[in-house]
PDB file of N, CA and C in Angstrom:
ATOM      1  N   UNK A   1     -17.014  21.319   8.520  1.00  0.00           N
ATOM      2  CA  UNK A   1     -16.258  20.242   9.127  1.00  0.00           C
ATOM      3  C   UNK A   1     -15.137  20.844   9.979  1.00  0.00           C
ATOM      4  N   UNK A   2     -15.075  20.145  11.213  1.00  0.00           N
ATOM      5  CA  UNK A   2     -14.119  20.741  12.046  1.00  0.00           C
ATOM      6  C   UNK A   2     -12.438  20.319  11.456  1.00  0.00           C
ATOM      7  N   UNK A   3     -11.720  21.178  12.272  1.00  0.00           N
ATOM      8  CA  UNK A   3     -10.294  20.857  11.625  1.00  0.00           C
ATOM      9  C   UNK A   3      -9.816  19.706  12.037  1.00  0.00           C
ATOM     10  N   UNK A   4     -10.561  19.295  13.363  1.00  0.00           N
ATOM     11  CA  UNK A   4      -9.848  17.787  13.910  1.00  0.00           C
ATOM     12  C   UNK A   4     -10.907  16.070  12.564  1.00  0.00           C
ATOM     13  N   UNK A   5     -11.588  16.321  12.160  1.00  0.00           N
ATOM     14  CA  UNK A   5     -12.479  15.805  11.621  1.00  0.00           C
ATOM     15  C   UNK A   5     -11.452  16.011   9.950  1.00  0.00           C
ATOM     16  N   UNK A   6     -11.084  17.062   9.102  1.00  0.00           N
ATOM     17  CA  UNK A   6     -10.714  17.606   8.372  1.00  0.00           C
ATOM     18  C   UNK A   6      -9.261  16.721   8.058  1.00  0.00           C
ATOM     19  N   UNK A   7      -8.202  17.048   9.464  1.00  0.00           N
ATOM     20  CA  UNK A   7      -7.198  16.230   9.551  1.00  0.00           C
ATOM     21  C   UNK A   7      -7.472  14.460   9.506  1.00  0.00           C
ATOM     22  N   UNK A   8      -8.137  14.348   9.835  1.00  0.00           N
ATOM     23  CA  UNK A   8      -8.081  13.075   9.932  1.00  0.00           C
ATOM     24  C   UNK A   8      -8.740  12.696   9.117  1.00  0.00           C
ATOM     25  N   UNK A   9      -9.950  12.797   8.291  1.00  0.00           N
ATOM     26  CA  UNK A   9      -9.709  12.697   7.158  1.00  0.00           C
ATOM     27  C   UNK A   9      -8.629  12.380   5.884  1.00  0.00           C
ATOM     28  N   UNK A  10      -8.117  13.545   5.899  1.00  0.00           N
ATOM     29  CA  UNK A  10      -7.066  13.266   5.310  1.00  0.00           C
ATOM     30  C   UNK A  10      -5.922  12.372   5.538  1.00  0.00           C
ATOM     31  N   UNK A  11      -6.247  11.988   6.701  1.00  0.00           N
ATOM     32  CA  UNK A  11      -4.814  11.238   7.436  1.00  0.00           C
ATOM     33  C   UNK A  11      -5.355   9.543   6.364  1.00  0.00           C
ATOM     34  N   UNK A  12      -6.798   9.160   6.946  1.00  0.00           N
ATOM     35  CA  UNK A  12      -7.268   8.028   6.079  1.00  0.00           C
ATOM     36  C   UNK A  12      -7.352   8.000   4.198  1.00  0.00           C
ATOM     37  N   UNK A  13      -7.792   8.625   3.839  1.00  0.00           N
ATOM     38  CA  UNK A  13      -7.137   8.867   2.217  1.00  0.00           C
ATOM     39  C   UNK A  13      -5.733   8.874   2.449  1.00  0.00           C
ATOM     40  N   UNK A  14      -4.635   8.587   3.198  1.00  0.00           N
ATOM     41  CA  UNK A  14      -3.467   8.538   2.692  1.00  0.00           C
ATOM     42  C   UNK A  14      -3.028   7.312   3.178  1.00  0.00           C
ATOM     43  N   UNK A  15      -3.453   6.512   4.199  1.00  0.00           N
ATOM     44  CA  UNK A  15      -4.077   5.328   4.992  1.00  0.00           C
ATOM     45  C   UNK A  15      -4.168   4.757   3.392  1.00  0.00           C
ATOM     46  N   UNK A  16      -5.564   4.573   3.283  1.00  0.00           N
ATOM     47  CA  UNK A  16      -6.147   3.891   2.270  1.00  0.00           C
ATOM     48  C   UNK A  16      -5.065   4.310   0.974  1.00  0.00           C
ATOM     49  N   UNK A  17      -4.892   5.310   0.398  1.00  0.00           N
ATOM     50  CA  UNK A  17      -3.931   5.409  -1.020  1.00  0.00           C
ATOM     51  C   UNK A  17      -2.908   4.462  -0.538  1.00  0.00           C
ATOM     52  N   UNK A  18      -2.043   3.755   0.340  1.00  0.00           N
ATOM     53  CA  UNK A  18      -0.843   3.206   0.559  1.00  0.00           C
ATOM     54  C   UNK A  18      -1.637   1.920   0.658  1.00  0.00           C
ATOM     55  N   UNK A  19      -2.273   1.724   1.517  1.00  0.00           N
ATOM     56  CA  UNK A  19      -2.614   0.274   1.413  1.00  0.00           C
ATOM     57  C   UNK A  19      -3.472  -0.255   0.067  1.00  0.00           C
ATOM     58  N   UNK A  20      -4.222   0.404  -0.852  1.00  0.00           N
ATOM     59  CA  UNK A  20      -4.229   0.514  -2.338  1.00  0.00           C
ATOM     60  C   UNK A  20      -2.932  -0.396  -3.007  1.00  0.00           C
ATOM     61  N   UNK A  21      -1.947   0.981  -2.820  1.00  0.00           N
ATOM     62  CA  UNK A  21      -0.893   0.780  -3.655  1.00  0.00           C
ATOM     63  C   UNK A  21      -0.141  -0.735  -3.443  1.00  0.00           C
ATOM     64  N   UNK A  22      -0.143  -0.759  -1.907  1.00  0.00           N
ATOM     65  CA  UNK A  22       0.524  -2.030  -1.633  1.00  0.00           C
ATOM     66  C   UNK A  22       0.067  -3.494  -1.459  1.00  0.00           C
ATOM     67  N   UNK A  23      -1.176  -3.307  -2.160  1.00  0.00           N
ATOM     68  CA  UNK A  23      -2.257  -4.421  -2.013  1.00  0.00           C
ATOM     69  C   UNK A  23      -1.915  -4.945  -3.753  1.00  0.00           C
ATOM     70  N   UNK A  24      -1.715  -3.666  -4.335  1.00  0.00           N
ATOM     71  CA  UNK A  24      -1.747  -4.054  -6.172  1.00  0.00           C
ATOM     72  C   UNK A  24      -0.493  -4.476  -6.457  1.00  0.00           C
ATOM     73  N   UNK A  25       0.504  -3.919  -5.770  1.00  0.00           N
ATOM     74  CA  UNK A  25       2.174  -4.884  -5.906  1.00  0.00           C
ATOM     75  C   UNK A  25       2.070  -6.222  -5.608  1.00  0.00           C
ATOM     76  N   UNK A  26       1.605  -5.915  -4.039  1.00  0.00           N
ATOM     77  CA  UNK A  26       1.864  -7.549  -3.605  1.00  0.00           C
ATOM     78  C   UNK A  26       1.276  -8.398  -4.055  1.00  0.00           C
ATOM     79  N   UNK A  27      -0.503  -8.123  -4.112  1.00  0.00           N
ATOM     80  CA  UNK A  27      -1.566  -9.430  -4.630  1.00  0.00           C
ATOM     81  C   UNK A  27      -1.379  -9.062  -6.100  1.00  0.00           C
ATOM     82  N   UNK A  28      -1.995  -8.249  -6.556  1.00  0.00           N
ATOM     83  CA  UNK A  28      -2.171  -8.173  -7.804  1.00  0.00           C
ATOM     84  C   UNK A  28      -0.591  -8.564  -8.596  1.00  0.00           C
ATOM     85  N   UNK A  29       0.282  -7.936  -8.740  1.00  0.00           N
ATOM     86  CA  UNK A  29       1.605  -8.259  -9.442  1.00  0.00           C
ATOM     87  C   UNK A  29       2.413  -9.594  -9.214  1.00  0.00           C
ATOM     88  N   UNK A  30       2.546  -9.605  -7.826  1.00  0.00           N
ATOM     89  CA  UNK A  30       2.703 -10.790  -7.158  1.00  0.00           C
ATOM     90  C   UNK A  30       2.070 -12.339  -7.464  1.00  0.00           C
ATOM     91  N   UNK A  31       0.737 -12.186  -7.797  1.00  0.00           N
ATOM     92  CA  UNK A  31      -0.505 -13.415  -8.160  1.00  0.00           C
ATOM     93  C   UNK A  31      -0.966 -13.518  -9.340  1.00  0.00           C
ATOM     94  N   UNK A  32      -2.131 -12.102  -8.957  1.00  0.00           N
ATOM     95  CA  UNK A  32      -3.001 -11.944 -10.341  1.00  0.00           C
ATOM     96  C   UNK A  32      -1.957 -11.981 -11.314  1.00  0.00           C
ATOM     97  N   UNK A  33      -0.921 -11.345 -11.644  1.00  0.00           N
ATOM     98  CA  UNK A  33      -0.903 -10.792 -13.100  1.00  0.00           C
ATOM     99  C   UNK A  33       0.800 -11.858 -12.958  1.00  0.00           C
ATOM    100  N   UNK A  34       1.174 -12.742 -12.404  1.00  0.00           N
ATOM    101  CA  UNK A  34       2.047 -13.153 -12.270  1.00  0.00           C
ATOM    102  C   UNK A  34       2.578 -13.528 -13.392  1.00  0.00           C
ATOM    103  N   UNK A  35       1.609 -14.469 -14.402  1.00  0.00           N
ATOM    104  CA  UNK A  35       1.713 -14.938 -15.867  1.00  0.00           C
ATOM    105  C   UNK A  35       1.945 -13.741 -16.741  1.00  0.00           C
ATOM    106  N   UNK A  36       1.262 -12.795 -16.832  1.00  0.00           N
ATOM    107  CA  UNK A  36       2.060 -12.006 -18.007  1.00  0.00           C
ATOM    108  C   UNK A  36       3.302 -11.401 -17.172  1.00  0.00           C
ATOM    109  N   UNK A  37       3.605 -11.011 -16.272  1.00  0.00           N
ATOM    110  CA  UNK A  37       4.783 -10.317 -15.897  1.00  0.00           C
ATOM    111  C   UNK A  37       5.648 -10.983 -16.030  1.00  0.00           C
ATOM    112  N   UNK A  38       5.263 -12.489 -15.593  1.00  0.00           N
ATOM    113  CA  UNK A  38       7.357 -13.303 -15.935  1.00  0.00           C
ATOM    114  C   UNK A  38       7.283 -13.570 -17.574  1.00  0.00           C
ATOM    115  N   UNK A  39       6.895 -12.779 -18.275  1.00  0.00           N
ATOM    116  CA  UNK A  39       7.643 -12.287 -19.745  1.00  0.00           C
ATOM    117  C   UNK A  39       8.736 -11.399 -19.666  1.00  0.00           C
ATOM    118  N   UNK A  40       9.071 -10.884 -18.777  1.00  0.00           N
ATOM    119  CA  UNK A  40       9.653  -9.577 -18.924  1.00  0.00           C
ATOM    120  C   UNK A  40      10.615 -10.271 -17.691  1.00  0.00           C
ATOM    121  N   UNK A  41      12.131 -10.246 -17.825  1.00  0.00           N
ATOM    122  CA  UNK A  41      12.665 -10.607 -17.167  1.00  0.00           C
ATOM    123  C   UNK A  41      13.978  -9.246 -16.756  1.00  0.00           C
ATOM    124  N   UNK A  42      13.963  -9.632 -15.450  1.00  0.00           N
ATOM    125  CA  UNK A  42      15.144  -8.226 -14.622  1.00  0.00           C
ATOM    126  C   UNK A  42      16.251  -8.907 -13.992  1.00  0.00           C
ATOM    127  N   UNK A  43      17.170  -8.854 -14.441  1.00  0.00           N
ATOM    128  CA  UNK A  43      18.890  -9.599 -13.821  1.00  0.00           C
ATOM    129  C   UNK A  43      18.279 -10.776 -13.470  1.00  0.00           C
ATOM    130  N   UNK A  44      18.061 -11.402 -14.626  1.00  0.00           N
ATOM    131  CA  UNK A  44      17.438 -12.870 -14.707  1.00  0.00           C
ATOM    132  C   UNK A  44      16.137 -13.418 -14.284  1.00  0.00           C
ATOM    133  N   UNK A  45      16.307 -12.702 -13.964  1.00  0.00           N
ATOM    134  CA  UNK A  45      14.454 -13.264 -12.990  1.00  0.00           C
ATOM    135  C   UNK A  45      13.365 -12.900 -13.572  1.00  0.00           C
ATOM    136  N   UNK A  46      12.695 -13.713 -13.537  1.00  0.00           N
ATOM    137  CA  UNK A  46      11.225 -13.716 -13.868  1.00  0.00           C
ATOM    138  C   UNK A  46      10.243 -12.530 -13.319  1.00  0.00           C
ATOM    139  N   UNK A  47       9.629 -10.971 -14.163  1.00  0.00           N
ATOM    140  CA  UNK A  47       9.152 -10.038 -13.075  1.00  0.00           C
ATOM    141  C   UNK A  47       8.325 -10.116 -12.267  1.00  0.00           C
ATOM    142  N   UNK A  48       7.772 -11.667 -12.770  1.00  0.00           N
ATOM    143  CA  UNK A  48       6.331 -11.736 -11.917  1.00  0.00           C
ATOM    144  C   UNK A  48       6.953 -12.234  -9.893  1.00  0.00           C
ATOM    145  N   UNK A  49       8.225 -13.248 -10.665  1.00  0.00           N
ATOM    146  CA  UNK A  49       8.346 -14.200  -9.481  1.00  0.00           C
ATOM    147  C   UNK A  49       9.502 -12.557  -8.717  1.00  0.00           C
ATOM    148  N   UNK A  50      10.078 -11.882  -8.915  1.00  0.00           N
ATOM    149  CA  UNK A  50      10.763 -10.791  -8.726  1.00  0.00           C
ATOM    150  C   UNK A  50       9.390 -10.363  -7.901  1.00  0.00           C
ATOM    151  N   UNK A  51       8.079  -9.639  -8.246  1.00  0.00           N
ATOM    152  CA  UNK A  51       7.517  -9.097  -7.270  1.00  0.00           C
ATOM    153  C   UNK A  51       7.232  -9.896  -6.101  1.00  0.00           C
ATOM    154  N   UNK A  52       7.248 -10.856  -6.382  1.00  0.00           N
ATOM    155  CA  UNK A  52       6.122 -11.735  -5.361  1.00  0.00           C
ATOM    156  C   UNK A  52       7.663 -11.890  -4.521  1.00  0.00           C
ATOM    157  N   UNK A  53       8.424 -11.937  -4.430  1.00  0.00           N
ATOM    158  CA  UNK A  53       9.592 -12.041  -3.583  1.00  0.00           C
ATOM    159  C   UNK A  53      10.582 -11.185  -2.848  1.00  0.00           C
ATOM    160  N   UNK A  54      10.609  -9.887  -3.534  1.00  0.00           N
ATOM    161  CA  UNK A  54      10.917  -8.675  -3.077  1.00  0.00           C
ATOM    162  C   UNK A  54      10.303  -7.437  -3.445  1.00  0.00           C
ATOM    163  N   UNK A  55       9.413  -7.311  -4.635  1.00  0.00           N
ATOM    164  CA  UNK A  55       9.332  -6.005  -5.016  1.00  0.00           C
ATOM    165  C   UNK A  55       7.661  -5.474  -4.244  1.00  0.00           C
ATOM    166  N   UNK A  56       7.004  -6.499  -3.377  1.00  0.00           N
ATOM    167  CA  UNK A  56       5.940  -5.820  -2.238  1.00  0.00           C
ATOM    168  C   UNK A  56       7.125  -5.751  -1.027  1.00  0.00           C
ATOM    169  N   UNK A  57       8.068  -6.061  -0.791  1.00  0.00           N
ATOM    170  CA  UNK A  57       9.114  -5.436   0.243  1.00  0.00           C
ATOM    171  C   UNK A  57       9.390  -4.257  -0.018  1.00  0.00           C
ATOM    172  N   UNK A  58      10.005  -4.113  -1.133  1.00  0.00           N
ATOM    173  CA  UNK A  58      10.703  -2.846  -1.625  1.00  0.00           C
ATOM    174  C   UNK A  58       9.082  -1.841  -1.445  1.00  0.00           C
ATOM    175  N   UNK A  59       8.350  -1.949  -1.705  1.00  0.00           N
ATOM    176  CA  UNK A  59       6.867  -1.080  -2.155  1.00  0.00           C
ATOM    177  C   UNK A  59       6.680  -0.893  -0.522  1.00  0.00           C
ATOM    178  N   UNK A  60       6.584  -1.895   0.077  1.00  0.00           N
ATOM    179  CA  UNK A  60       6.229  -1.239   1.730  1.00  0.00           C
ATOM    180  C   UNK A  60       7.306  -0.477   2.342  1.00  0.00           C
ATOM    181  N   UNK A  61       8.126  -0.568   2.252  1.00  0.00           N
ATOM    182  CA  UNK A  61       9.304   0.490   2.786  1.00  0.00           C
ATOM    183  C   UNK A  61       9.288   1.783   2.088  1.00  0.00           C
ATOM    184  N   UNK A  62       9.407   1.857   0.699  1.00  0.00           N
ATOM    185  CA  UNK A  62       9.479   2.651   0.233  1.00  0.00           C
ATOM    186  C   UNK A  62       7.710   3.684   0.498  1.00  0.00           C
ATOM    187  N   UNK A  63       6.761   2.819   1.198  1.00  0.00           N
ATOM    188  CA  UNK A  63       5.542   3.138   1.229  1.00  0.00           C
ATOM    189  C   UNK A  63       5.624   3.559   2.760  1.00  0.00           C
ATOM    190  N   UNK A  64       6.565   3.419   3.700  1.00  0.00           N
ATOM    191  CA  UNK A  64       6.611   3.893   4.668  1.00  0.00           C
ATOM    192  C   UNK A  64       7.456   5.153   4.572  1.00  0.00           C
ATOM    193  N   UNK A  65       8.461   5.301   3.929  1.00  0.00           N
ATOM    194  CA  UNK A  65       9.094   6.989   3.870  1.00  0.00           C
ATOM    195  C   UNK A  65       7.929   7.786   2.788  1.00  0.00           C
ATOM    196  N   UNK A  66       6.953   7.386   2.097  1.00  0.00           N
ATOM    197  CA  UNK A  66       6.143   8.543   1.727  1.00  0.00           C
ATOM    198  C   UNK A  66       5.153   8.477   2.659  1.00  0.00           C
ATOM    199  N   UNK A  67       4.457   7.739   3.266  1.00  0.00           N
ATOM    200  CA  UNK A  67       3.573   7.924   4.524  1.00  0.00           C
ATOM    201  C   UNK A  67       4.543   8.734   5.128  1.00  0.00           C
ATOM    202  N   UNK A  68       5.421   8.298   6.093  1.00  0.00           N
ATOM    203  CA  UNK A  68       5.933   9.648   6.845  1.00  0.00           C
ATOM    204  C   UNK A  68       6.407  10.869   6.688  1.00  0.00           C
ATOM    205  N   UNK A  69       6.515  11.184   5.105  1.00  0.00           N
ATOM    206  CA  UNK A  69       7.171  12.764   4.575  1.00  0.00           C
ATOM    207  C   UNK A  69       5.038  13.262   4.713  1.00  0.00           C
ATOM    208  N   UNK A  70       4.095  12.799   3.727  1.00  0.00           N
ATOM    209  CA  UNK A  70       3.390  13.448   3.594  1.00  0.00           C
ATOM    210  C   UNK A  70       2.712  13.692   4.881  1.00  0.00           C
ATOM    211  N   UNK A  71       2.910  12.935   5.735  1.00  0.00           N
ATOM    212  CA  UNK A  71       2.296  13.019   7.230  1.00  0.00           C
ATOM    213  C   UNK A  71       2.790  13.913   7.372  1.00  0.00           C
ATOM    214  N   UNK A  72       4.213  14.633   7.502  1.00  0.00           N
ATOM    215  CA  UNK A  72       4.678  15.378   7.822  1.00  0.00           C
ATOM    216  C   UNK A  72       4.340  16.664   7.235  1.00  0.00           C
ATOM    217  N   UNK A  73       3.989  16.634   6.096  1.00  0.00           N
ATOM    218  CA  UNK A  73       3.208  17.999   5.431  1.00  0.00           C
ATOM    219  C   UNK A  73       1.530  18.198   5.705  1.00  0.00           C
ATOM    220  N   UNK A  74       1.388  17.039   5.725  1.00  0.00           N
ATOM    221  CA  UNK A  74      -0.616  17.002   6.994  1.00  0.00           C
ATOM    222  C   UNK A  74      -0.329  18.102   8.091  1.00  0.00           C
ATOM    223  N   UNK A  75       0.509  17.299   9.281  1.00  0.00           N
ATOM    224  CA  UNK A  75       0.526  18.112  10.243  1.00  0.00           C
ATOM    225  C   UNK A  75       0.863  19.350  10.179  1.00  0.00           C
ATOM    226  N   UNK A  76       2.196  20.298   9.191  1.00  0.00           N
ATOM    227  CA  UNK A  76       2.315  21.344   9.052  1.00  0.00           C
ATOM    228  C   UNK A  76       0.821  22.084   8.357  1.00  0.00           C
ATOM    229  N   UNK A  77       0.572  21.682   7.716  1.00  0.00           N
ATOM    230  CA  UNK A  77      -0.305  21.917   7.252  1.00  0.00           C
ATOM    231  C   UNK A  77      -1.996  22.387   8.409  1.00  0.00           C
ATOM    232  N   UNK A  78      -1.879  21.505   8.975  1.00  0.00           N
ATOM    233  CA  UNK A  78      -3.097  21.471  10.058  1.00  0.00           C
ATOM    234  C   UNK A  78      -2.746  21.953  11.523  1.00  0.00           C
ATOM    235  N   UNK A  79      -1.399  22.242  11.533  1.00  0.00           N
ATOM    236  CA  UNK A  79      -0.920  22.997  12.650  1.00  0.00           C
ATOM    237  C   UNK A  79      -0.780  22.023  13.683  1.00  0.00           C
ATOM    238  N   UNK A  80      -0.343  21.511  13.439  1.00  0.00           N
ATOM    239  CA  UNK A  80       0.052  20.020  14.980  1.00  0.00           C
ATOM    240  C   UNK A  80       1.413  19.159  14.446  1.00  0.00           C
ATOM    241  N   UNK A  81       2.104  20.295  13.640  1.00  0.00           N
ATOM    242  CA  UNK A  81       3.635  19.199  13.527  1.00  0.00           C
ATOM    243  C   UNK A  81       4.406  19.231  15.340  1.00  0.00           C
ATOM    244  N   UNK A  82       5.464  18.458  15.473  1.00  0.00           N
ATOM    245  CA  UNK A  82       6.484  18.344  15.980  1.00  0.00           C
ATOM    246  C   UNK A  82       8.037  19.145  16.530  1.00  0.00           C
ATOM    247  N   UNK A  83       7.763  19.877  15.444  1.00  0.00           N
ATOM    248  CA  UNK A  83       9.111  21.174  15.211  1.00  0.00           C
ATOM    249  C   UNK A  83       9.898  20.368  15.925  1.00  0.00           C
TER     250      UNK A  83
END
C-alpha cells in the first residue's frame, strides 16, 4: 500500500473513531439510554437530560482538539506536517 493510500487510511479510522464516539454521547446517552441515566443526578440535573443538552456539545469540541492533536501526529508521522 502506497503511503498516500496508508495516510489516508488512517486519516478515516480517526474520521470514523470520532464520529463513533460522538454518535454514542449524543444518540445513544442523549435518547437510548436516557431512562437509566437520569438516576444519577450532576448539580441537580438529571444525567440523561444533562447529555442530551450539553454533554454531545462538550464531546464535539472536546472531539475536535483530539482530531486536531492526532492529525497532527498522522502528518508528522507520514511526513506532510506544516512546521
Amino acid at each position: 500500500m502506497s503511503k498516500k493510500n496508508e495516510y489516508w487510511m488512517a486519516n478515516l479510522k480517526l474520521v470514523a473513531l470520532c464520529l463513533a464516539i460522538w454518535f454514542i454521547v449524543s444518540f445513544g446517552f442523549g435518547i437510548l439510554f436516557v431512562d437509566a441515566l437520569n438516576g444519577i443526578r450532576i448539580g441537580g440535573y438529571k444525567l440523561g437530560f444533562w447529555f442530551a443538552q450539553q454533554g454531545s456539545i462538550y464531546t464535539f469540541v472536546a472531539l475536535i482538539f483530539f482530531y486536531a492533536n492526532r492529525m497532527g501526529v498522522l502528518d508528522r508521522k507520514f511526513g506532510v506536517a506544516e512546521d
